[in-house]
N, C-alpha and C. Protein backbone atom coordinates (compact mmCIF):
# COMPACT_ATOMS: atom_id res chain seq x y z
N UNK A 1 113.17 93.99 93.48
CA UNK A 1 113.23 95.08 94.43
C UNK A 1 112.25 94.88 95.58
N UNK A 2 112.54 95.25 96.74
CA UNK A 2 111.88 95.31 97.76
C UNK A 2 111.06 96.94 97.67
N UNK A 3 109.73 96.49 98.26
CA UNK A 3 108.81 97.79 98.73
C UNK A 3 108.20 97.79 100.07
N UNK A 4 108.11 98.84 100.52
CA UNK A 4 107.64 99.21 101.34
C UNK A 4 106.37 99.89 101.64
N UNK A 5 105.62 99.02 102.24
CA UNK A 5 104.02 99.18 102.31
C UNK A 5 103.82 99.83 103.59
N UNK A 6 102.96 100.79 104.01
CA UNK A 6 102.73 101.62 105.41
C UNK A 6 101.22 101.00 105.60
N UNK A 7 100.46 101.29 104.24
CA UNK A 7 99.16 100.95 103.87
C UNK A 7 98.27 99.85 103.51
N UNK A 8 97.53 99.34 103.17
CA UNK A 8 96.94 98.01 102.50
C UNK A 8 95.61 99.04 101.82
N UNK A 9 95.06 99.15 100.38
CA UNK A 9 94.14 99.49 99.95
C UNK A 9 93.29 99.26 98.47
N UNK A 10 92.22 99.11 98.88
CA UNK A 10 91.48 98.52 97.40
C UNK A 10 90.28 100.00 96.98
N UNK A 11 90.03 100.24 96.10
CA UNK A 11 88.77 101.43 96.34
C UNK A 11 87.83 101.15 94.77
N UNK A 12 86.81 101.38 95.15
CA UNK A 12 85.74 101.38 94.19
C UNK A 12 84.91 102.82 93.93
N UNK A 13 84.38 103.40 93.19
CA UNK A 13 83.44 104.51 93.62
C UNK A 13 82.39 104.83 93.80
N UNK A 14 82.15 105.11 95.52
CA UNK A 14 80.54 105.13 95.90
C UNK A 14 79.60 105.47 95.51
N UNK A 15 79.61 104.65 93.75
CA UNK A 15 78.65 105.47 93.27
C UNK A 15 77.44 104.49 93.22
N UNK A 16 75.80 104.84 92.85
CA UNK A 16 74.96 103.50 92.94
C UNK A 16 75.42 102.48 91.73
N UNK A 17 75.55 100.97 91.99
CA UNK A 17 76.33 100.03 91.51
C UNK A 17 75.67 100.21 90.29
N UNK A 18 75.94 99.12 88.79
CA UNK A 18 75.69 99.37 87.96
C UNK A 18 76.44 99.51 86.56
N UNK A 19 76.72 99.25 85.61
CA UNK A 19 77.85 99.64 84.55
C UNK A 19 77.38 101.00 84.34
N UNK A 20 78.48 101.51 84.06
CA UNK A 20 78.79 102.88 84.05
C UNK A 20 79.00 103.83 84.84
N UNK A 21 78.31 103.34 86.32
CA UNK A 21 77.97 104.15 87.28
C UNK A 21 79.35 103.95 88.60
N UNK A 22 80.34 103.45 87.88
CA UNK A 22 81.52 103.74 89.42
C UNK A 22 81.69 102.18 90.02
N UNK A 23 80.47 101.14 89.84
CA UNK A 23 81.26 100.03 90.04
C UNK A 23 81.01 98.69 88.90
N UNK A 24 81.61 97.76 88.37
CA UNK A 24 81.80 97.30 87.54
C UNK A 24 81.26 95.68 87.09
N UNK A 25 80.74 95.18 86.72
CA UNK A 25 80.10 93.95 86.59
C UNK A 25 81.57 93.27 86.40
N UNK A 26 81.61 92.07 87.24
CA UNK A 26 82.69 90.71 86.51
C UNK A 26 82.55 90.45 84.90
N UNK A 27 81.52 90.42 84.54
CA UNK A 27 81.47 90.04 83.01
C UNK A 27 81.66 91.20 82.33
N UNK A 28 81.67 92.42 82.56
CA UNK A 28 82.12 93.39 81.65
C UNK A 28 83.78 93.58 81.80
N UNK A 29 83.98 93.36 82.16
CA UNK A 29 85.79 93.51 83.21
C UNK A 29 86.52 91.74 82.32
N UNK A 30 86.16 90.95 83.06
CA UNK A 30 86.62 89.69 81.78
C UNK A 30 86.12 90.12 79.92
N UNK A 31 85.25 89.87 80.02
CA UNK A 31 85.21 90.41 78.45
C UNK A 31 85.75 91.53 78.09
N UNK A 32 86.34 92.46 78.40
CA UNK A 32 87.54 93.51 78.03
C UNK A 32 88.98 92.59 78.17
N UNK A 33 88.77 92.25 79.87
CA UNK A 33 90.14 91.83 79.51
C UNK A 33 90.49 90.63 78.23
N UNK A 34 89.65 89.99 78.32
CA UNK A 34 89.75 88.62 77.07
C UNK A 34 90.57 89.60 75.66
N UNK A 35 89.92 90.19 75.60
CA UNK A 35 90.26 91.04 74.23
C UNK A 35 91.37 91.72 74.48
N UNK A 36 92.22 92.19 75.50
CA UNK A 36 93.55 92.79 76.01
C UNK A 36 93.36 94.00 75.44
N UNK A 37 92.13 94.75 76.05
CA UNK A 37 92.27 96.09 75.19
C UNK A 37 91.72 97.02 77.32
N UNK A 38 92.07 97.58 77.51
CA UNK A 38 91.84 98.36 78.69
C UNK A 38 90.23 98.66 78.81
N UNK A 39 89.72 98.34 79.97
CA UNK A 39 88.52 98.71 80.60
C UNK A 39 88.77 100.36 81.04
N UNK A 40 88.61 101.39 80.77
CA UNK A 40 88.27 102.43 80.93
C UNK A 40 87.08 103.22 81.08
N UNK A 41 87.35 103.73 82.48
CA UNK A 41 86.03 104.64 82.94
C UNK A 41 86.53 106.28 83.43
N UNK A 42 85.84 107.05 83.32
CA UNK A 42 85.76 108.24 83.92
C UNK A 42 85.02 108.13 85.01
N UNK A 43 85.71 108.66 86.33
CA UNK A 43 84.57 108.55 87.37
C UNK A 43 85.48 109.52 88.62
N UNK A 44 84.30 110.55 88.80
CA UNK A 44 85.03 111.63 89.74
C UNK A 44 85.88 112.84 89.28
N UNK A 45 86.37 112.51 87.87
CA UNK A 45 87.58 113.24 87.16
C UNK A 45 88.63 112.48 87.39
N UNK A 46 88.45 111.25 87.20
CA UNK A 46 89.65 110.04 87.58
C UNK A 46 89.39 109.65 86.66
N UNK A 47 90.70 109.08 85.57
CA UNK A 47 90.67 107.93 84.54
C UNK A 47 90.81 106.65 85.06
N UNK A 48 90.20 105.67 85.17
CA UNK A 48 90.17 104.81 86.10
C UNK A 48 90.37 103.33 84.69
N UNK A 49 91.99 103.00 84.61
CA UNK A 49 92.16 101.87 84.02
C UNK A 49 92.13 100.44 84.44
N UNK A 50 91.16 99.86 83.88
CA UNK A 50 91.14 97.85 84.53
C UNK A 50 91.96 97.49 83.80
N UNK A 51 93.20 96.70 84.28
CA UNK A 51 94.07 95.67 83.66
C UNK A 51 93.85 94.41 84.35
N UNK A 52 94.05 93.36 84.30
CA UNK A 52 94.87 92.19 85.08
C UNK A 52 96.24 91.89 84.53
N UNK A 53 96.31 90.90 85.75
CA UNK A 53 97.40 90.43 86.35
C UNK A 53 98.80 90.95 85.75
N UNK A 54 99.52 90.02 85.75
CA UNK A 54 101.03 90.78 85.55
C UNK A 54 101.28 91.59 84.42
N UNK A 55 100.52 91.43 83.03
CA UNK A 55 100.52 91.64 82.55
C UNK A 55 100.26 93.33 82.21
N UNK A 56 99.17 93.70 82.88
CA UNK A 56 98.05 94.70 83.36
C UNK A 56 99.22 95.60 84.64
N UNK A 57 99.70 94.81 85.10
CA UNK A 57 100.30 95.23 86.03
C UNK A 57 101.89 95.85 85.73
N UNK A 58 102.29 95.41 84.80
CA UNK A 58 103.51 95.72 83.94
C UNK A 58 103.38 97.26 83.25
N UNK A 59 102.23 97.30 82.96
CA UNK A 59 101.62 98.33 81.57
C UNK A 59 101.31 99.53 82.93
N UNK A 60 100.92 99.71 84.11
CA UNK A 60 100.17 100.31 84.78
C UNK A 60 101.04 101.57 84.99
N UNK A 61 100.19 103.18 85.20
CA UNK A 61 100.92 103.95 85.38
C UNK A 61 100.11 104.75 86.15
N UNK A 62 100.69 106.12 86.68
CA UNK A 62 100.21 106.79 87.52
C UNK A 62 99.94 106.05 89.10
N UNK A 63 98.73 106.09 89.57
CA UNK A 63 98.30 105.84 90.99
C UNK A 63 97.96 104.18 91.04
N UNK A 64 98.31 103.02 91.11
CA UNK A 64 98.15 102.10 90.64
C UNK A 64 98.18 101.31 92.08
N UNK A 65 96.56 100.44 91.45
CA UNK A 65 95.86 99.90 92.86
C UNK A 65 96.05 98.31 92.41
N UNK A 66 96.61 98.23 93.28
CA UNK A 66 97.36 95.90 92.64
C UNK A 66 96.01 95.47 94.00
N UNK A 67 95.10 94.81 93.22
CA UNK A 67 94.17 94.00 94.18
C UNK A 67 94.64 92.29 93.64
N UNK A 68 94.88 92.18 95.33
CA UNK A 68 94.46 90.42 95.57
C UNK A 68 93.68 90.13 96.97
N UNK A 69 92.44 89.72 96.05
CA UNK A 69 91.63 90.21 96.29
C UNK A 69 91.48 89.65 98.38
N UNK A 70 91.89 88.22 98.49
CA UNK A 70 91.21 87.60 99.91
C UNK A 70 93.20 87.33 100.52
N UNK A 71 93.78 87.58 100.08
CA UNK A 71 94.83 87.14 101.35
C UNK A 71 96.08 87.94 101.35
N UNK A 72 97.00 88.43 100.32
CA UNK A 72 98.27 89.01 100.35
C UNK A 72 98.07 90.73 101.47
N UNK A 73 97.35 91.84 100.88
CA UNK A 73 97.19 92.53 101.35
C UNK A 73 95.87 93.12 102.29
N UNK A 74 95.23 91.58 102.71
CA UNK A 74 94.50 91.35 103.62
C UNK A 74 95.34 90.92 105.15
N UNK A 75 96.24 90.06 104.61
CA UNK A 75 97.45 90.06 105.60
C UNK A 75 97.96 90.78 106.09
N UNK A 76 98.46 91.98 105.33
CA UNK A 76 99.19 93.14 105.26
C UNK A 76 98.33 94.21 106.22
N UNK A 77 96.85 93.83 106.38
CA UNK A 77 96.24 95.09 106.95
C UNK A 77 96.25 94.43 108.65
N UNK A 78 96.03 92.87 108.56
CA UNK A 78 95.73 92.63 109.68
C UNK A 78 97.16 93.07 110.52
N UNK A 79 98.01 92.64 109.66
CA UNK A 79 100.14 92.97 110.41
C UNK A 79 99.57 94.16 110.73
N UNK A 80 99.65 95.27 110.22
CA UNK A 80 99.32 96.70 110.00
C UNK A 80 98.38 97.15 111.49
N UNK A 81 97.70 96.00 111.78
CA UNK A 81 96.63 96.76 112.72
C UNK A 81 96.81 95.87 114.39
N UNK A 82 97.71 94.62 113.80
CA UNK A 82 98.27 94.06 114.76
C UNK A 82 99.88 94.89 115.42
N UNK A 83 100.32 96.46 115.09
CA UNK A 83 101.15 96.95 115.47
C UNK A 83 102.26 97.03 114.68
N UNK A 84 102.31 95.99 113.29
CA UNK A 84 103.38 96.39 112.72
C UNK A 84 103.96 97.58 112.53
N UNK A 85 105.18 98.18 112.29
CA UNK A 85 105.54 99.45 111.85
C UNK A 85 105.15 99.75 110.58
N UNK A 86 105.82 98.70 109.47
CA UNK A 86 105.37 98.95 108.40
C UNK A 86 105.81 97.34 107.58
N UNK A 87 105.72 97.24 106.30
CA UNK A 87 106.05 95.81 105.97
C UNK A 87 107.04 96.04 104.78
N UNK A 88 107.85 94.94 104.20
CA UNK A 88 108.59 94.83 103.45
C UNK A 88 107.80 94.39 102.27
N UNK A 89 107.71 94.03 101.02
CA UNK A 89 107.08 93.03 100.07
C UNK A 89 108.18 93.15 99.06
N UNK A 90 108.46 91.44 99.05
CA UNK A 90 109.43 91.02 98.18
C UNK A 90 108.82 90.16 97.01
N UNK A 91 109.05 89.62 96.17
CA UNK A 91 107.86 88.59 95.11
C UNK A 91 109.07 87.55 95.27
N UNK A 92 110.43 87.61 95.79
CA UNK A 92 111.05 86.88 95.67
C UNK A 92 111.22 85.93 97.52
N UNK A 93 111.00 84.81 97.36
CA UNK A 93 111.56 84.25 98.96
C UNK A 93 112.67 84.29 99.29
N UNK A 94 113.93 84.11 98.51
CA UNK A 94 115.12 84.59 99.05
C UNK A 94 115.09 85.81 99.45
N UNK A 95 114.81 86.91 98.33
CA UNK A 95 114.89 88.22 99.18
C UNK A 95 114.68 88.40 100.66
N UNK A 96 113.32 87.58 100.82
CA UNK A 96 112.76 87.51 101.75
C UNK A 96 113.94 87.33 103.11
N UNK A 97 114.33 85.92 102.57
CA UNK A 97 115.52 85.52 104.03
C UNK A 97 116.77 86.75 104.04
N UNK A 98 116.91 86.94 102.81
CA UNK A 98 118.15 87.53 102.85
C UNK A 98 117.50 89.22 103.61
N UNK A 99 116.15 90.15 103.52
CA UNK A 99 116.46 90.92 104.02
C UNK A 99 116.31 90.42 106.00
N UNK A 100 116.08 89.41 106.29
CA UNK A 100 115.79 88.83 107.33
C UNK A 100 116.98 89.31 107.83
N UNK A 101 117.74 88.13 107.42
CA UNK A 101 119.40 87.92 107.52
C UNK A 101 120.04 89.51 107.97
N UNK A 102 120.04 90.57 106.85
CA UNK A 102 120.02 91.57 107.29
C UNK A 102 119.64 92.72 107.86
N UNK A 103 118.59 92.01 109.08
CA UNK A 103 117.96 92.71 110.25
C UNK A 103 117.35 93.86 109.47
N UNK A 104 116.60 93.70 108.46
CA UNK A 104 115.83 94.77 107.60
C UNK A 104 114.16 94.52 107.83
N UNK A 105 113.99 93.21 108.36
CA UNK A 105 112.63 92.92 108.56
C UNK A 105 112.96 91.84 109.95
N UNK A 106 112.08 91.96 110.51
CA UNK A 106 111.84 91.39 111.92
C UNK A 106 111.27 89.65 112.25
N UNK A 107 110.45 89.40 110.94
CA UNK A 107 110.08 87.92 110.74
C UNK A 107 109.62 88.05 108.92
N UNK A 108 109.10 86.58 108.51
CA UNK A 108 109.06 86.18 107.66
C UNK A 108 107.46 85.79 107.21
N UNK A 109 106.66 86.57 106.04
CA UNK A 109 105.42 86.19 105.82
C UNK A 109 105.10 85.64 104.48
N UNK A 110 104.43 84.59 104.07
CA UNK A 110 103.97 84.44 102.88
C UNK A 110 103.48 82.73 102.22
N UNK A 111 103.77 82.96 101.09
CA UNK A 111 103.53 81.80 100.66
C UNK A 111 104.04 81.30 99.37
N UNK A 112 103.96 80.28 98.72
CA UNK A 112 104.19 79.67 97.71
C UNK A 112 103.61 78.44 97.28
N UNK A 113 102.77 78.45 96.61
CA UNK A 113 101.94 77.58 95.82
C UNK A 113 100.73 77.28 96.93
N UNK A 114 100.13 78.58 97.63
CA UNK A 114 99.63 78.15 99.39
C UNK A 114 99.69 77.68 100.19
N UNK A 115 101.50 76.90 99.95
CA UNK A 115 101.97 76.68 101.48
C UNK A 115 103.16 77.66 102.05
N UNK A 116 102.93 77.87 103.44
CA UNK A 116 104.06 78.64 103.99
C UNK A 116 105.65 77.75 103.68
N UNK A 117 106.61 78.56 103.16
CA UNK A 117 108.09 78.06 103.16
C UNK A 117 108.70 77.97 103.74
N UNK A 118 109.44 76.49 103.91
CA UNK A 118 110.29 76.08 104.95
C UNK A 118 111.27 77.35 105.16
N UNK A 119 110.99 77.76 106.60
CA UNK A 119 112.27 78.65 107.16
C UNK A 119 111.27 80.35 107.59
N UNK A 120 109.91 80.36 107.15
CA UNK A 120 109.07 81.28 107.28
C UNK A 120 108.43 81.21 108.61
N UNK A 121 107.77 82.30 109.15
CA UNK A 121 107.74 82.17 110.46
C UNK A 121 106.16 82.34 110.32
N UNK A 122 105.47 82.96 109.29
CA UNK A 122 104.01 82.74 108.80
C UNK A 122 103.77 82.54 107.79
N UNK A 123 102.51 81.91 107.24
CA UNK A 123 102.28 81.40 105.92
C UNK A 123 101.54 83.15 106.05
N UNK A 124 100.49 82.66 104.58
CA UNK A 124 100.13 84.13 104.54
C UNK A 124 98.70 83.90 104.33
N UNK A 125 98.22 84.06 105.77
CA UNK A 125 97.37 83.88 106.44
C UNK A 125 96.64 84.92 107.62
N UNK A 126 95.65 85.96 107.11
CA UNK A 126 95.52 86.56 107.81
C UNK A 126 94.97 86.46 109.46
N UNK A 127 93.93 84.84 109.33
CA UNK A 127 93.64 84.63 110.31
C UNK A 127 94.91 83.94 111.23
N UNK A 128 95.78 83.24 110.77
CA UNK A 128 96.88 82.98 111.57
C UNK A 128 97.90 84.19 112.13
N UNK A 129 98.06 85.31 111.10
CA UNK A 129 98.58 86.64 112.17
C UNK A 129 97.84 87.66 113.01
N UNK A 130 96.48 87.33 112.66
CA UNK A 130 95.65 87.69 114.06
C UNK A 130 95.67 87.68 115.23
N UNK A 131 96.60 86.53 115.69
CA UNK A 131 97.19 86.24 116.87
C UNK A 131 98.50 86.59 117.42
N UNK A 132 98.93 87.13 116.35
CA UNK A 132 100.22 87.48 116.51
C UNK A 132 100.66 88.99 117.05
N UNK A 133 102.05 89.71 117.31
CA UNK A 133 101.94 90.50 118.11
C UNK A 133 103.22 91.12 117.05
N UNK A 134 102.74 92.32 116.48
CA UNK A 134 104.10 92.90 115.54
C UNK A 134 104.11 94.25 115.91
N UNK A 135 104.22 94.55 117.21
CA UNK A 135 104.43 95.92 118.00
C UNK A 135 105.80 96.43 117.19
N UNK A 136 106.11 97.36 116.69
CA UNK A 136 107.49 97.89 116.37
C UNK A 136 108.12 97.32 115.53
N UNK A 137 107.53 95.94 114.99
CA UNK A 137 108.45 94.97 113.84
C UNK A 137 107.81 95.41 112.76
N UNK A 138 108.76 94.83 111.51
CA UNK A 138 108.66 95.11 110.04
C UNK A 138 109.21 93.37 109.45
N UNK A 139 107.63 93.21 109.78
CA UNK A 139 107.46 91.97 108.40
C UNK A 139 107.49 92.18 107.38
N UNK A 140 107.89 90.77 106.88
CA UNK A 140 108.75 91.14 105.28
C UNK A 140 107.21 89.96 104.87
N UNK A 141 106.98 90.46 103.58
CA UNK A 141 105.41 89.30 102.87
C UNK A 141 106.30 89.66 101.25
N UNK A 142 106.17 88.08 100.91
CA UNK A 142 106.22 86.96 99.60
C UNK A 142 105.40 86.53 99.61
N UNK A 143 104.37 86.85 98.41
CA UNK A 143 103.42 85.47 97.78
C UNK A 143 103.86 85.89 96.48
N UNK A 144 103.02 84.89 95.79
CA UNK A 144 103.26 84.60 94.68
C UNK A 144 102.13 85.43 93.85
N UNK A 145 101.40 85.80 94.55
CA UNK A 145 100.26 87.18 93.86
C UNK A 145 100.25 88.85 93.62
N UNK A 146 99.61 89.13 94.79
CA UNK A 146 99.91 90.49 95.32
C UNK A 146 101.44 91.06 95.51
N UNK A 147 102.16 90.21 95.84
CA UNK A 147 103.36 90.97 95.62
C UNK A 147 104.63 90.80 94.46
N UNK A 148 103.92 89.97 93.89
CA UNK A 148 104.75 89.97 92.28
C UNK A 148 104.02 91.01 91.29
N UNK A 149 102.69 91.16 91.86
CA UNK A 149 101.94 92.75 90.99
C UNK A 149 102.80 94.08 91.44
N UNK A 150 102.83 94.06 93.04
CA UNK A 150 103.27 95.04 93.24
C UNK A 150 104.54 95.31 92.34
N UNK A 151 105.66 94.50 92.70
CA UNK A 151 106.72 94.28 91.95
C UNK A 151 107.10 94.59 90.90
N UNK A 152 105.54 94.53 89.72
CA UNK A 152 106.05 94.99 88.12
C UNK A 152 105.39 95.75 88.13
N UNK A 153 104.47 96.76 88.78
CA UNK A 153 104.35 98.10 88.67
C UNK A 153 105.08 98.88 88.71
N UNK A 154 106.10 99.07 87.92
CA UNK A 154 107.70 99.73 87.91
C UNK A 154 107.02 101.02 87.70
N UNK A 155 106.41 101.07 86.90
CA UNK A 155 106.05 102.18 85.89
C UNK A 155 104.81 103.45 86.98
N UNK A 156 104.62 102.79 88.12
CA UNK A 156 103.80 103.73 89.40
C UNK A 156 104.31 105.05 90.03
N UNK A 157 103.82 106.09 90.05
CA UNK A 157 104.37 107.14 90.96
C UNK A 157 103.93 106.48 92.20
N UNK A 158 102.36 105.95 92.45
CA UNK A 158 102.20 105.56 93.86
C UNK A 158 101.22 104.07 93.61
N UNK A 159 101.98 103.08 94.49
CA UNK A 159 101.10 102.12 94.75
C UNK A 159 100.37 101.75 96.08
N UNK A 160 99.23 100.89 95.95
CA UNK A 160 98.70 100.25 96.63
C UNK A 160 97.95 98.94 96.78
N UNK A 161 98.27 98.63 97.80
CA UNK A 161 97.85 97.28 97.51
C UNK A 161 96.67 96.98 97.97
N UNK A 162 95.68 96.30 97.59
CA UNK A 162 94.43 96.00 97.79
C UNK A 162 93.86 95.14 98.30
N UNK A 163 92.81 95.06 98.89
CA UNK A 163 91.66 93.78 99.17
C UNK A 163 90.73 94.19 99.50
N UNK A 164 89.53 93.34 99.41
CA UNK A 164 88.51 93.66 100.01
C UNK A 164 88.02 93.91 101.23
N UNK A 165 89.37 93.36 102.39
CA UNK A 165 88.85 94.19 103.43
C UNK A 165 89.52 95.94 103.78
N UNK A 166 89.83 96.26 102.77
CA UNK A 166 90.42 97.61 102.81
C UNK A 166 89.78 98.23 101.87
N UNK A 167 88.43 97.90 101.13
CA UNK A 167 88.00 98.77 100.08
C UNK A 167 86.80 99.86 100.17
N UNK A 168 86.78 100.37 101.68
CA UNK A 168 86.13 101.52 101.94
C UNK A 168 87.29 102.41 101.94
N UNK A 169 88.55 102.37 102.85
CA UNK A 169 89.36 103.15 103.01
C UNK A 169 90.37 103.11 102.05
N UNK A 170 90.11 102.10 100.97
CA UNK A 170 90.83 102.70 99.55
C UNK A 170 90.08 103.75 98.65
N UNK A 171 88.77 103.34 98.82
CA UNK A 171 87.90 104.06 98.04
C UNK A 171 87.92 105.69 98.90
N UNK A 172 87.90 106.11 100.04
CA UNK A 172 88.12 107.17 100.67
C UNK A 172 89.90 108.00 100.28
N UNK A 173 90.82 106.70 100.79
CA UNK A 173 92.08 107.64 100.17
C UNK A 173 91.93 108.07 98.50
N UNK A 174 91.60 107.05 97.64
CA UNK A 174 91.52 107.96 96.03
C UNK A 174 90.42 108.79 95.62
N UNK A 175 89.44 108.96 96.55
CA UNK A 175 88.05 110.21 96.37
C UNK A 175 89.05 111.66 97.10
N UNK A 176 89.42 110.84 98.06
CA UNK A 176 90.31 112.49 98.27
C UNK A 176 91.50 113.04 97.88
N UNK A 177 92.43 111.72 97.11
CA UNK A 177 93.83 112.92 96.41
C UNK A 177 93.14 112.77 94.65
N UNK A 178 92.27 112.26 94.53
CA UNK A 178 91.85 111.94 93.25
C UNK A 178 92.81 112.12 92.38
N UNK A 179 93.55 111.65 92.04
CA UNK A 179 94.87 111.31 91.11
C UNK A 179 94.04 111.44 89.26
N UNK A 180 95.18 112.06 88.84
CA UNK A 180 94.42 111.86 87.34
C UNK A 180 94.22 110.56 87.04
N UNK A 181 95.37 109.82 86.93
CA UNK A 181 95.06 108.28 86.40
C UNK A 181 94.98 106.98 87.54
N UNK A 182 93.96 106.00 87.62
CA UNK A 182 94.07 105.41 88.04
C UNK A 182 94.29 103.85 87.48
């Protein structure tokens, strides 16, 4: 299935860093996940669940934040701020041509195995669409990360997609609809 992204967002909670305190050590977050049992925190009146990857991403419910982390929806913010309207995200590259084909998206973004695919009009590269000009268009983005998460979050009332350069104004959109589950 194709989705439709308006947004790009990652959020943490401004709370002072620290375990327990709202943001999360790498080694406490791998050592949960190793064991495939959910990282769970309370923070704000938010249940705030750590999964990874597809797996994590399959299982996910409620308000569900898909971070990768340096390029898929780092891309997505730069399109986004370079004038796009809004973007497509497919996990599949045919999709990709085919919603092309049917004038559903305006050009072609992404990657596969980190090279751009023959017939794509950008790899997925935020500093290479920096330059670019997506006044009124709706790029379509395939990678093989961020948008194959998005993809098996079937189970989401609302997603978002993440990175680190969007993780003040992710952390601002979920402090203010504060969703029960995250």
């Amino acid at each position: 299935p194709t989705v439709c992204m308006r947004r790009g967002f990652f959020g943490a909670c401004p709370q002072r860093p620290g375990p327990g305190r709202g943001w999360f050590l790498a080694s406490q977050v791998h050592k949960r996940l190793d064991n495939a049992v959910p990282f769970i925190r309370y923070v704000w009146g938010m249940e705030v669940r750590i999964e990874s990857l597809l797996s994590g991403a399959k299982k996910a419910e409620g308000t569900v934040v898909v971070i990768d982390v340096y390029r898929a929806f780092t891309t997505t913010a730069v399109a986004l701020s370079r004038g796009a309207e809004k973007l497509l995200l497919t996990a599949d590259v045919n999709e990709a041509f085919l919603l092309r084909r049917q004038n559903l998206g305006d050009c072609c973004i992404g990657e596969v195995g980190g090279v751009k695919p023959t017939g794509f009009d950008f790899g997925n590269s935020p500093y290479e669409i920096s330059h670019a000009q997506f006044h009124g268009q709706v790029p379509i983005l395939s990678t093989r990360a961020g948008t194959v998460g998005v993809d098996a979050a079937r189970k989401a009332d609302r997603i978002y997609g993440a990175s680190l350069a969007t993780a003040k104004a992710t952390a601002a959109v979920l402090l203010a609809a504060r969703p029960a589950l995250v």
